[in-house]
N, C-alpha and C. Protein backbone atom coordinates (compact mmCIF):
# COMPACT_ATOMS: atom_id res chain seq x y z
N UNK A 1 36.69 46.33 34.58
CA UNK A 1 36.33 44.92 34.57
C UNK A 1 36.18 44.46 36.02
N UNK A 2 35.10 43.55 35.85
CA UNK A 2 34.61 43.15 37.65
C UNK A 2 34.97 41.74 37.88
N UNK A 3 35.58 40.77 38.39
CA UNK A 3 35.62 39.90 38.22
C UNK A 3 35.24 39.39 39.60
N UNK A 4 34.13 38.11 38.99
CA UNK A 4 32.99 37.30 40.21
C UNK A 4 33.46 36.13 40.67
N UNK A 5 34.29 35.67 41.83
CA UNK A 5 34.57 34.20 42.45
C UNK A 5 33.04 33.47 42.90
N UNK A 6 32.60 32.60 42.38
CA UNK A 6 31.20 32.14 42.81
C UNK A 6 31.46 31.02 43.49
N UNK A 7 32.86 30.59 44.16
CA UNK A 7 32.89 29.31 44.77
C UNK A 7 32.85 30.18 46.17
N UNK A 8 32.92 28.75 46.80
CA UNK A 8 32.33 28.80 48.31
C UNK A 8 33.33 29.61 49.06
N UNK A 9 33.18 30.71 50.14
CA UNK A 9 33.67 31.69 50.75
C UNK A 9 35.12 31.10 51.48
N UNK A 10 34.92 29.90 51.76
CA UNK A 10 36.48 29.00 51.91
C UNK A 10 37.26 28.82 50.78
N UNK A 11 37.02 28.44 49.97
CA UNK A 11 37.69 28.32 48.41
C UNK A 11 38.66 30.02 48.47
N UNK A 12 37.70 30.93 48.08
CA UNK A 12 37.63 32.35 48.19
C UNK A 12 38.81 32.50 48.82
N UNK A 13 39.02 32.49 50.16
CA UNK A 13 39.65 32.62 51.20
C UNK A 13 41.39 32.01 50.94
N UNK A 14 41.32 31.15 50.12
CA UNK A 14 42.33 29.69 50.49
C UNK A 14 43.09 30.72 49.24
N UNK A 15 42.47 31.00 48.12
CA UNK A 15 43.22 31.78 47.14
C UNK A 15 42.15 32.17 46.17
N UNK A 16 42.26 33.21 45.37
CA UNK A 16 41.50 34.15 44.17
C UNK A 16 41.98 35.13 43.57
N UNK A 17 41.20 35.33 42.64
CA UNK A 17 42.30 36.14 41.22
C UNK A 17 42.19 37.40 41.68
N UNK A 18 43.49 38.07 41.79
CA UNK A 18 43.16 39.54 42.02
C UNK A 18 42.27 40.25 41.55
N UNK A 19 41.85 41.12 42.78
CA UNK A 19 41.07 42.32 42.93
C UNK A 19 39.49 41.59 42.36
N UNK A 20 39.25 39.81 42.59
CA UNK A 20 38.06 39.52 42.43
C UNK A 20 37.11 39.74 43.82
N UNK A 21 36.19 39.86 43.48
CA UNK A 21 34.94 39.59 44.68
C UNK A 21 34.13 38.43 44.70
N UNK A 22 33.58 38.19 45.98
CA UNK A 22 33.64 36.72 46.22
C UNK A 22 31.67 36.97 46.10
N UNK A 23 30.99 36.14 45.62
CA UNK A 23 29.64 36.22 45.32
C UNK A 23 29.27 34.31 45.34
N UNK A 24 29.86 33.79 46.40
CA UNK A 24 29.35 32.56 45.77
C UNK A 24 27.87 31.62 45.26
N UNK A 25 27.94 31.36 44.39
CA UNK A 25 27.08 30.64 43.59
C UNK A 25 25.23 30.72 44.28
N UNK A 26 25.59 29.81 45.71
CA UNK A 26 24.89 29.50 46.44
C UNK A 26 23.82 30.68 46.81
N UNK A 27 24.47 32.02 46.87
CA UNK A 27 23.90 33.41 47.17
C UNK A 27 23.43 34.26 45.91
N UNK A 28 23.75 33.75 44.71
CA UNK A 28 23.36 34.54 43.43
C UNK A 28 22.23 35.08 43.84
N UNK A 29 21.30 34.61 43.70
CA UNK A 29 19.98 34.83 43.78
C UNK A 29 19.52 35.91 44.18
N UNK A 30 19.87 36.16 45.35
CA UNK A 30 19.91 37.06 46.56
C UNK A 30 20.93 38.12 46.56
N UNK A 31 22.10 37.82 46.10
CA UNK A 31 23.45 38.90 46.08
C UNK A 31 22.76 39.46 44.53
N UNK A 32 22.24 39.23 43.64
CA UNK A 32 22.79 39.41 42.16
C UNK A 32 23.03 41.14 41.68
N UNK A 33 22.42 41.54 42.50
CA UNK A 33 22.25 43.22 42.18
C UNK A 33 23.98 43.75 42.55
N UNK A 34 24.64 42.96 43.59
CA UNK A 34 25.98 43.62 43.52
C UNK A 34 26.74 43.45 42.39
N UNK A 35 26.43 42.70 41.03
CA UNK A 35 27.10 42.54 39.90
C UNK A 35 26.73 43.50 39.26
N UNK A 36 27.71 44.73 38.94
CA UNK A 36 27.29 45.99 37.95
C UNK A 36 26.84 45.31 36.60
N UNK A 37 26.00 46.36 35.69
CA UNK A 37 25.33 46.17 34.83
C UNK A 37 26.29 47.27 34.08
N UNK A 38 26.79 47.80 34.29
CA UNK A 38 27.83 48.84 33.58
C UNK A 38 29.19 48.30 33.16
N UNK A 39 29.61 47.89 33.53
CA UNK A 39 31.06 47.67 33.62
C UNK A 39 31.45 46.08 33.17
N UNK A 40 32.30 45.59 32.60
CA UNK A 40 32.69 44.24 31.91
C UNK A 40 32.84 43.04 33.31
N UNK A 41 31.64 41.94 32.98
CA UNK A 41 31.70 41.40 34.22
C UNK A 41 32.71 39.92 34.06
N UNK A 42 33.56 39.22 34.78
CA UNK A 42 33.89 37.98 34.29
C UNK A 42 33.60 36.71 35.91
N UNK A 43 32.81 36.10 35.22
CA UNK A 43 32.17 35.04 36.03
C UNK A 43 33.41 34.29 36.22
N UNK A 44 33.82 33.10 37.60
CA UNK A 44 34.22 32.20 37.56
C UNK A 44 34.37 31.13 38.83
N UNK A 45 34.37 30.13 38.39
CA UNK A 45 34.08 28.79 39.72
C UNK A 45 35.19 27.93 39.25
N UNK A 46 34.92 27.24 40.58
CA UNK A 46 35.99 25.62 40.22
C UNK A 46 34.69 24.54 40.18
N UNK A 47 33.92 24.60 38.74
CA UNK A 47 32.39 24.08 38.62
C UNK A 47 32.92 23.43 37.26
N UNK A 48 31.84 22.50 36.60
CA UNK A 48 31.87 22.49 35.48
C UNK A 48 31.18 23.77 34.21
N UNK A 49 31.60 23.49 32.78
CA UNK A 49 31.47 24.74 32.58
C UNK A 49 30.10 25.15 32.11
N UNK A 50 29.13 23.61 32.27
CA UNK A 50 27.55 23.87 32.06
C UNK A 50 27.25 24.41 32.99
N UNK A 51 27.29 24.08 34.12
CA UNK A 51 27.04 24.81 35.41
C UNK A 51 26.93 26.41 35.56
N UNK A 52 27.98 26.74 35.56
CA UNK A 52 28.32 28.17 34.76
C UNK A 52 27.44 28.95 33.82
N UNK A 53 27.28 27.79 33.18
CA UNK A 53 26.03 28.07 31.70
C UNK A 53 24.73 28.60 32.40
N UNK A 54 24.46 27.68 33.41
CA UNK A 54 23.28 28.31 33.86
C UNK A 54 23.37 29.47 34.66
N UNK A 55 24.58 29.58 35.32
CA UNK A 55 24.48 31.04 35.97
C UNK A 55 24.33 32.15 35.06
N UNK A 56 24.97 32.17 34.06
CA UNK A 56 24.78 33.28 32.81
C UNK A 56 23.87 33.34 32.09
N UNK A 57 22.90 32.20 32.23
CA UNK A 57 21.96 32.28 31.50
C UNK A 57 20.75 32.91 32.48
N UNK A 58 20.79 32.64 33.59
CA UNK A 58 20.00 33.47 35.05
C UNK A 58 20.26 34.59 34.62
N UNK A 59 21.64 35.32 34.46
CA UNK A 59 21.77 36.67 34.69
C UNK A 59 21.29 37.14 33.67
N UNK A 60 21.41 36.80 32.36
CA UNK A 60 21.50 36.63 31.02
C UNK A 60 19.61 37.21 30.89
N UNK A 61 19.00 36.50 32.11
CA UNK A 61 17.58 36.89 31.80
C UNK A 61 17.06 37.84 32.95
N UNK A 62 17.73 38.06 33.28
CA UNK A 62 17.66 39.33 34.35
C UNK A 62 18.07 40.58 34.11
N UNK A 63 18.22 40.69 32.61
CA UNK A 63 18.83 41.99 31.95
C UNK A 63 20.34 42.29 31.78
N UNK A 64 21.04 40.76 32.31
CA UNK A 64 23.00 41.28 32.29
C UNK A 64 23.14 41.35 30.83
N UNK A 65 23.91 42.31 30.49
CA UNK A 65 24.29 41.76 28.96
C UNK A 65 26.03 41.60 28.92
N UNK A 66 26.50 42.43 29.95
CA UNK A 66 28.06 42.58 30.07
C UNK A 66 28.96 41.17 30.81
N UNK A 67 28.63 40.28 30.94
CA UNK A 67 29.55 39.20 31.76
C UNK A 67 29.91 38.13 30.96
N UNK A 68 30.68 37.39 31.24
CA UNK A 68 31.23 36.23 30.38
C UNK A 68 32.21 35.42 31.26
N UNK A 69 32.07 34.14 31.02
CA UNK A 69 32.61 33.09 31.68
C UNK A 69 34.06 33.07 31.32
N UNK A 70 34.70 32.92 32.19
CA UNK A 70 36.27 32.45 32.29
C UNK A 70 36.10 30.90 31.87
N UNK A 71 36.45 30.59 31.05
CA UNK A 71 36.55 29.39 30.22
C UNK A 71 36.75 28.24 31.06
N UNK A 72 38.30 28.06 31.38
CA UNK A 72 38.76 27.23 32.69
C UNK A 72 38.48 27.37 33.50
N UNK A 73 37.93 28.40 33.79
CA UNK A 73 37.57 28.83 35.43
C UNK A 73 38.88 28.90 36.35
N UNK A 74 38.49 28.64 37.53
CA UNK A 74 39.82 28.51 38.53
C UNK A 74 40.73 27.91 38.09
N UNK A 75 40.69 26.84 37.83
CA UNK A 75 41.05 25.67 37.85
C UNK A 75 42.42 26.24 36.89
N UNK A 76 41.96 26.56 35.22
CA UNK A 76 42.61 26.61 33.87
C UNK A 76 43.82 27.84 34.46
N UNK A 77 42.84 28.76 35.69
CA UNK A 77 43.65 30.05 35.91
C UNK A 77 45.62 29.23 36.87
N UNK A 78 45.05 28.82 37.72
CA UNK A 78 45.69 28.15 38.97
C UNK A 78 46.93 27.30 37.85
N UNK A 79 46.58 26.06 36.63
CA UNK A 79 47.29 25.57 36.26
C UNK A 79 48.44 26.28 35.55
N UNK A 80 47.76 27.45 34.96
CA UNK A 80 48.51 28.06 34.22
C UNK A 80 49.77 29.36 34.87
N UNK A 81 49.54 29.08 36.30
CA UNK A 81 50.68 29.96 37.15
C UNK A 81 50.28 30.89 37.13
N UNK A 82 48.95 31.81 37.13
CA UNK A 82 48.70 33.31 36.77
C UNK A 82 48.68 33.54 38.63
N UNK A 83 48.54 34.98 38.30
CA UNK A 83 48.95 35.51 40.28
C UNK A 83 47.89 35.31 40.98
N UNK A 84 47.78 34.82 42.11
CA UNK A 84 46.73 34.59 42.92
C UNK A 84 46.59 35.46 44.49
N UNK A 85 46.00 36.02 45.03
CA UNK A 85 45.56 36.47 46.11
C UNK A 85 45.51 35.77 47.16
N UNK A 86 45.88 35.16 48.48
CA UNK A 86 45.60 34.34 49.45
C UNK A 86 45.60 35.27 50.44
């Protein structure tokens, strides 16, 4: 499992879910090929969760079939005390 931080490289920095990689949002476009097409991908931002919608739906038409949104995103992760990386 790959898991994608798409907020901004400061966010990233300040704290993130282990062993994620930082791809923010802003760079999709351009980064998107470092998201394996093999392996279980999990998207996530401190965005709303339409927002999101459209990133998966980009990838979604670019041939991803393996990724899926973290529901809460950061945010749901952070409230809920899970371990964080700084």
């Amino acid at each position: 499992m790959v898991l994608v931080d798409m907020r901004k490289p400061a966010e990233y920095q300040a704290g993130h879910l282990p062993g994620a990689i930082s791809l923010p949002m802003a760079d999709l476009a351009r980064r998107h090929r470092e998201i394996p097409k093999a392996a279980r991908v999990v998207l996530y931002c401190q965005c709303p969760l339409e927002e999101m919608g459209g990133v998966y739906n980009f990838l979604f038409d670019l041939g991803y079939k393996n990724h899926v949104v973290l529901e809460d995103g950061f945010d749901g992760w952070y409230r809920s005390r899970y371990p964080l990386v700084k």
